[in-house]
Each structure stands twice: as structure tokens, then as C-alpha cells.
Protein backbone atom coordinates (compact mmCIF):
# COMPACT_ATOMS: atom_id res chain seq x y z
CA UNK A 1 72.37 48.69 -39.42
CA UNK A 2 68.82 48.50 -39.80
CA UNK A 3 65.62 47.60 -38.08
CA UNK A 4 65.71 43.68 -39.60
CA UNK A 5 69.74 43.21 -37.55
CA UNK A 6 68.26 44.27 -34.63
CA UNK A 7 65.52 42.05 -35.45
CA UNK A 8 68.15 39.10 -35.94
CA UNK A 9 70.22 40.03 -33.38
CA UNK A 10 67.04 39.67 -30.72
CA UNK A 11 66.22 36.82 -32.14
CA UNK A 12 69.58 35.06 -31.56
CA UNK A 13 68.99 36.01 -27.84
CA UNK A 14 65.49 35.27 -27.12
CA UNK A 15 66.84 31.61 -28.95
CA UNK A 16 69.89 31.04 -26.88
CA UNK A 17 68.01 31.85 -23.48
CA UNK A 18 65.77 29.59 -24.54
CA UNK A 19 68.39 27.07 -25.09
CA UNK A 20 69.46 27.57 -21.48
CA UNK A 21 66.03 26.78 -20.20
CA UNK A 22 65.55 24.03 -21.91
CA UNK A 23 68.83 22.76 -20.66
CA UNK A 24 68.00 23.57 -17.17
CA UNK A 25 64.63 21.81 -17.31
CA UNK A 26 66.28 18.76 -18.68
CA UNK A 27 68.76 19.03 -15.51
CA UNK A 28 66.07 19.14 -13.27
CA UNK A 29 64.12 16.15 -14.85
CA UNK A 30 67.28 13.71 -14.89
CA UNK A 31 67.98 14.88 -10.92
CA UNK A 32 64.45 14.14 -10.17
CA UNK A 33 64.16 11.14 -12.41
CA UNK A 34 67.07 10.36 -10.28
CA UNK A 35 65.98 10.75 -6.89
CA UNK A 36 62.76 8.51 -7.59
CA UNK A 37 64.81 5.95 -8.71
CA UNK A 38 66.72 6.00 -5.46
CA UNK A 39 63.54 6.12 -3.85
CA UNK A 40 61.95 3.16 -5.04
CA UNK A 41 65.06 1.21 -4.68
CA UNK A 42 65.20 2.59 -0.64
CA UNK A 43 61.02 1.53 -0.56
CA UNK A 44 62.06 -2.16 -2.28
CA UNK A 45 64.71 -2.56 0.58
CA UNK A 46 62.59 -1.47 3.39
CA UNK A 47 59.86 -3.93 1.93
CA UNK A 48 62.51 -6.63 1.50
CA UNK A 49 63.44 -5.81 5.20
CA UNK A 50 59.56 -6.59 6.43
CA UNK A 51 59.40 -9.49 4.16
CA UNK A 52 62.49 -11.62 5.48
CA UNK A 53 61.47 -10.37 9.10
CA UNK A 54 58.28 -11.62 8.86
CA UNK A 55 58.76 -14.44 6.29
CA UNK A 56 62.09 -16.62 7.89
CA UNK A 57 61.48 -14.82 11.44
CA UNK A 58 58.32 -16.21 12.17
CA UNK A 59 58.66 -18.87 10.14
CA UNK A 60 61.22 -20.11 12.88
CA UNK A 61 59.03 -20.00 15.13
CA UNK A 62 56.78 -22.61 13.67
CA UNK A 63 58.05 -25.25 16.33
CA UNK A 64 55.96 -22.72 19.03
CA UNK A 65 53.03 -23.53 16.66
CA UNK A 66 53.02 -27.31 16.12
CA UNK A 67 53.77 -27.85 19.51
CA UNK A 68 57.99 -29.39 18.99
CA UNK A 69 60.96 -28.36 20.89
CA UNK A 70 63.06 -25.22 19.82
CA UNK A 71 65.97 -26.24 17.65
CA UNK A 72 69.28 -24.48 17.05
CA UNK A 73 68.13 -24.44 13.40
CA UNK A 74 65.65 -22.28 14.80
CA UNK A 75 67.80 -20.19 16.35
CA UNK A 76 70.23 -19.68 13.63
CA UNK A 77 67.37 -18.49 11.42
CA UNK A 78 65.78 -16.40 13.85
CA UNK A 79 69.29 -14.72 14.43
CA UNK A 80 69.83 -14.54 10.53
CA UNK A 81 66.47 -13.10 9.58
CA UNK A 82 66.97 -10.45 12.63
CA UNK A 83 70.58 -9.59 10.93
CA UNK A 84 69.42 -9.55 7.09
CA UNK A 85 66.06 -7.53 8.14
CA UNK A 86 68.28 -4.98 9.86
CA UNK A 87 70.94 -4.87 6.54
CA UNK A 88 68.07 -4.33 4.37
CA UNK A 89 66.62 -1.52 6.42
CA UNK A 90 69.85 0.15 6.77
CA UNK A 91 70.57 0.06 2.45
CA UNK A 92 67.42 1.81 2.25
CA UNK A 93 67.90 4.11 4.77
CA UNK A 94 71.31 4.85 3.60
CA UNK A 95 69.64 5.45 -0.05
CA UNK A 96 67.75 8.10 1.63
CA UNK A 97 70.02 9.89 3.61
CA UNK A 98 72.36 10.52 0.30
CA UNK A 99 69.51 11.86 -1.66
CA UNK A 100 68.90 14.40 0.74
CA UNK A 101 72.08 15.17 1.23
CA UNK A 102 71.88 16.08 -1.76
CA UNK A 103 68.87 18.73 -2.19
């Protein structure tokens, strides 16, 4: 055995560890491609959450605004925007939690 198989023989090492980085790096870029997907999609549902808060909330209270009586219309909307704004909030909170479970 001479001085060029030990040669080989390191080089088959040196390439197989760097096999296993490269594999490792590409791990760690689909987990954290991962975890900002999840946290877009929790920022889009918080977002969603202010938007139907603000948008069918207050828009049931226009009424207050143009000076009419309250309907149960109103109400119902009110109630519903209160009920989807919370859902929303809690998906993306949810989305959250699990990723950090997760680290």
C-alpha cells in the first residue's frame, strides 16, 4: 500500500463528511424554510383577526354613526365579528405554539 491509497482512502473521507454536511445544512434550511412558512401563515391570521374586528365590528356600529336605532342585525354581526376575530387569533397563535414546540 502506498502513499497514493492513503491518498484515496482520505479522500473518500474528507468526501463523505462532506456529504454529511451538506445533508445537514439542507435539513436545517427545509426546518427553517419551514418555520417561516408557519410564521407568515400565524402573521396572515393575526392580520385577518384585526381586519374582521375592525372591518364587520365597527362596521356594526354604523347605526351609532348615522344617528338610527341598534338592530339585531347589528348585534348578530357584532357577536360574529367578536367570535371569528377571536378564531383567527387563536389559528395563529396555535401556529406558533407548535413551532416552538418544536425548537
Amino acid at each position: 500500500m502506498g502513499v497514493s491509497d492513503y491518498l484515496l482512502n482520505f479522500a473518500d473521507v474528507i468526501q463523505s463528511i462532506s456529504n454529511m454536511v451538506t445533508e445537514v445544512n439542507s435539513k436545517n434550511q427545509l426546518v427553517e424554510r419551514n418555520f417561516k412558512r408557519n410564521e407568515m401563515l400565524a402573521e396572515y391570521f393575526f392580520g385577518l383577526s384585526k381586519m374582521v374586528c375592525s372591518g364587520i365590528g365597527i362596521g356594526a356600529l354604523s347605526p351609532l354613526f348615522t344617528g338610527e336605532a341598534m338592530g339585531v342585525t347589528n348585534y348578530v354581526c357584532m357577536g360574529c365579528a367578536v367570535i371569528a376575530a377571536a378564531c383567527f387569533a387563536y389559528a395563529g397563535n396555535y401556529l406558533l405554539k407548535v413551532e416552538l414546540k418544536k425548537k
